[in-house]
C-alpha atoms as a PDB file:
ATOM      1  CA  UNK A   1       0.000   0.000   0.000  1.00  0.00           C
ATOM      2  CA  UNK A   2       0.653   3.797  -1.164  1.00  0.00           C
ATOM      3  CA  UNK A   3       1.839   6.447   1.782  1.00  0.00           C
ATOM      4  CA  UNK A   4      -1.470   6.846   3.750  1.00  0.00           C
ATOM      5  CA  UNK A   5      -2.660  10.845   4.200  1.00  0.00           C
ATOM      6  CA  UNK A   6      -4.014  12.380   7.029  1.00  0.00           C
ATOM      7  CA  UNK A   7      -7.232  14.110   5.949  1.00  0.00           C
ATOM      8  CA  UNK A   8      -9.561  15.794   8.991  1.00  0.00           C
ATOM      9  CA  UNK A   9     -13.547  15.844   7.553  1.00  0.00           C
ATOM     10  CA  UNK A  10     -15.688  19.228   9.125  1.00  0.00           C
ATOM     11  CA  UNK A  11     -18.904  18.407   8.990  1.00  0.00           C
ATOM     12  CA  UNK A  12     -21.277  21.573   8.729  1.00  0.00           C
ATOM     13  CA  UNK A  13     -22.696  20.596  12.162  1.00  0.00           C
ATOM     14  CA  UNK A  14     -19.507  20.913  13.636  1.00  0.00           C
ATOM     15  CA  UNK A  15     -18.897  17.053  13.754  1.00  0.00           C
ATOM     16  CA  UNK A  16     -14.803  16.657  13.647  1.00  0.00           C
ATOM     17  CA  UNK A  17     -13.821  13.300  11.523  1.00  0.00           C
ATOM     18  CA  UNK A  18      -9.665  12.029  11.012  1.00  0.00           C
ATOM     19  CA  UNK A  19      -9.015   9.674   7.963  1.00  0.00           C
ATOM     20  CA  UNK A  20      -6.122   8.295   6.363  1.00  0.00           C
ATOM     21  CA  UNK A  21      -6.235   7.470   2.941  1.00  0.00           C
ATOM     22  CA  UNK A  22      -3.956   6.355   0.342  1.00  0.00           C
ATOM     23  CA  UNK A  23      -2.382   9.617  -1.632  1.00  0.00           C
ATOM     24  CA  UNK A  24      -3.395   7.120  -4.319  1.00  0.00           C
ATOM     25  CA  UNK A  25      -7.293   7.923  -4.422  1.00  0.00           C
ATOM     26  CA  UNK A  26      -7.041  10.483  -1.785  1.00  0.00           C
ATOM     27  CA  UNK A  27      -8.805  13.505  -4.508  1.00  0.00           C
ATOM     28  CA  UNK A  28     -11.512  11.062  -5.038  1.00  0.00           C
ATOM     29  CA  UNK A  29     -12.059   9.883  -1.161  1.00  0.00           C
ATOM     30  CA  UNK A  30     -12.181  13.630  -0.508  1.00  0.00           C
ATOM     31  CA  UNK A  31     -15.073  14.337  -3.316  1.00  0.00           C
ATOM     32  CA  UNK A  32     -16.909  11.109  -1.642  1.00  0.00           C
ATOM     33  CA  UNK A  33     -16.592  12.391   1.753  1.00  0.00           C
ATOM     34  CA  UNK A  34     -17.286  16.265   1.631  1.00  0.00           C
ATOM     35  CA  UNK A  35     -19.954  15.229  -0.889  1.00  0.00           C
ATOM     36  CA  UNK A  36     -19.035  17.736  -4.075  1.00  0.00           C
ATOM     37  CA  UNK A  37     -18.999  17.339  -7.520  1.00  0.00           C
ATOM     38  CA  UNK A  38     -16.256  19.823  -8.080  1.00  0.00           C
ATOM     39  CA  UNK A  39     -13.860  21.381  -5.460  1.00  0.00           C
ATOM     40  CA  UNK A  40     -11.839  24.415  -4.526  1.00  0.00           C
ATOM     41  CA  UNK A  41      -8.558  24.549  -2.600  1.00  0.00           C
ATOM     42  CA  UNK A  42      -8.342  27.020   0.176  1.00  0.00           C
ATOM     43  CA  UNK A  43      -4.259  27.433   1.149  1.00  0.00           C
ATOM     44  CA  UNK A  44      -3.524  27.528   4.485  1.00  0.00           C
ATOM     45  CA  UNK A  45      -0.685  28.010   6.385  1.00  0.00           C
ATOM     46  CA  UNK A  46       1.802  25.214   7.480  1.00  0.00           C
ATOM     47  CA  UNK A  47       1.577  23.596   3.830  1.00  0.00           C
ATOM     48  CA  UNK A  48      -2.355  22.578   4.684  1.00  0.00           C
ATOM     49  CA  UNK A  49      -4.810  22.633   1.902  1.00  0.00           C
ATOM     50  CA  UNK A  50      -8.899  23.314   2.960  1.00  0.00           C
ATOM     51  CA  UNK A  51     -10.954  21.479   0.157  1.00  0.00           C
ATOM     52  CA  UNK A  52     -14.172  22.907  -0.098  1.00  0.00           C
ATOM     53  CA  UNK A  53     -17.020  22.438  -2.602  1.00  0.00           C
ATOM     54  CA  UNK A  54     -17.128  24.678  -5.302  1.00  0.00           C
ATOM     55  CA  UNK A  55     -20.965  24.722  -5.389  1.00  0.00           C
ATOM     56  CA  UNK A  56     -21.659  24.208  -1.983  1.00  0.00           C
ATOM     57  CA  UNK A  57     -23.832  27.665  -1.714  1.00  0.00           C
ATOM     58  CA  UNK A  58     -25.372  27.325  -5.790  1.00  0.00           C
ATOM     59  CA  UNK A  59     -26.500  23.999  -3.922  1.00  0.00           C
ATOM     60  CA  UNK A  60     -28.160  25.154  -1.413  1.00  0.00           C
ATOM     61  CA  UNK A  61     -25.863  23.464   1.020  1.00  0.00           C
ATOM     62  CA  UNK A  62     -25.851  24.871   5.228  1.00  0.00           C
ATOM     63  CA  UNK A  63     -23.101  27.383   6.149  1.00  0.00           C
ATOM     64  CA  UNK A  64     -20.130  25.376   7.542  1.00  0.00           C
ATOM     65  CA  UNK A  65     -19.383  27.505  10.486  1.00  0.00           C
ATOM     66  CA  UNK A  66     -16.228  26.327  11.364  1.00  0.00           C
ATOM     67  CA  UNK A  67     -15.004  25.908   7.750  1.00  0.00           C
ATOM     68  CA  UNK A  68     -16.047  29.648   7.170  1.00  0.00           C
ATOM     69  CA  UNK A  69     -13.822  30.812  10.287  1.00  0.00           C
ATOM     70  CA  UNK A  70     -10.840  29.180   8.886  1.00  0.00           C
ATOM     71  CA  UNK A  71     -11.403  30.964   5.418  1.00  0.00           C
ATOM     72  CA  UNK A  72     -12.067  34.361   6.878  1.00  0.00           C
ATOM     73  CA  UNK A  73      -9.484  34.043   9.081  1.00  0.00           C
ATOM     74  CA  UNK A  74      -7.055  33.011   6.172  1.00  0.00           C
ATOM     75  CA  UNK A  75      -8.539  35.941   4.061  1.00  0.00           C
ATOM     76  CA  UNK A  76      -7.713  38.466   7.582  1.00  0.00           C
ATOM     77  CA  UNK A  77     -11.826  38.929   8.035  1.00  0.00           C
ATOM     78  CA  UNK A  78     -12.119  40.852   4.442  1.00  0.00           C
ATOM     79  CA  UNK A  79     -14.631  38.697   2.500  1.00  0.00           C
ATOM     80  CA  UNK A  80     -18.419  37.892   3.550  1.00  0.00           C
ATOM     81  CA  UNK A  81     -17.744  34.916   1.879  1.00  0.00           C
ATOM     82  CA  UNK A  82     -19.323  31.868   3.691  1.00  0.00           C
ATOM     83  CA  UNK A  83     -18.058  28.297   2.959  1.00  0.00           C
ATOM     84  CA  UNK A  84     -21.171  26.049   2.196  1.00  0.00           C
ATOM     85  CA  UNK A  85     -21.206  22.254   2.955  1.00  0.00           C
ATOM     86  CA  UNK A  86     -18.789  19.775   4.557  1.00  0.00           C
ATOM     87  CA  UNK A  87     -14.927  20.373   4.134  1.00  0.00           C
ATOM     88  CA  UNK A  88     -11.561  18.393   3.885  1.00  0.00           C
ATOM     89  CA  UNK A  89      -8.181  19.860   5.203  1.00  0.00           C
ATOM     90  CA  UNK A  90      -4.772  18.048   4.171  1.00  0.00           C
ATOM     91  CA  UNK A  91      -0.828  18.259   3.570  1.00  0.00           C
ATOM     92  CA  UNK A  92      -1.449  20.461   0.179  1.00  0.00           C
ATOM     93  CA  UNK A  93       1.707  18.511  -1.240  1.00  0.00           C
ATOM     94  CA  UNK A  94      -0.671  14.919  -0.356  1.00  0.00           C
ATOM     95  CA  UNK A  95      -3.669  16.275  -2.271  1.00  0.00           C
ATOM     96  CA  UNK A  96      -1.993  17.879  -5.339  1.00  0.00           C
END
């Protein structure tokens, strides 16, 4: 077997989830888990990657609360962006 990948799941009710998955599959494991059809990379510091999906709010998919925190506290609280539906943060060098 490949080099596993951490990969920590925030569910949009707050729910915390920790997989490891082969670098192998890992894009398409992510796209199962956080549910989305296509996908945008949010880069964060310390070489982490958030995954988020791209059409979470065209979707009609909840505010992630926690996954909009991390992206407006990336962005230094200058968007009103929210982040819609379940996200995926990784090793950005793992998911590329």
């Amino acid at each position: 077997m490949g080099k596993l990948c951490q990969v920590k799941i925030i569910r949009i009710d707050g729910r915390v989830e920790h997989h490891e998955i082969p670098k192998g599959i890992l894009s398409r494991k992510v796209h199962e888990l956080i549910g989305a059809e296509t996908f945008d990379c949010v880069a964060l510091k310390q070489g982490k990657v958030m995954i988020v999906d791209d059409s979470g709010a065209i979707d009609g998919k909840p505010i992630n609360p926690e996954g909009t925190k991390i992206y407006q506290e990336k962005c230094g609280y200058i968007t009103p962006n929210s982040i819609h539906g379940d996200v995926a943060i990784c090793t950005d060098s793992d998911f590329a």
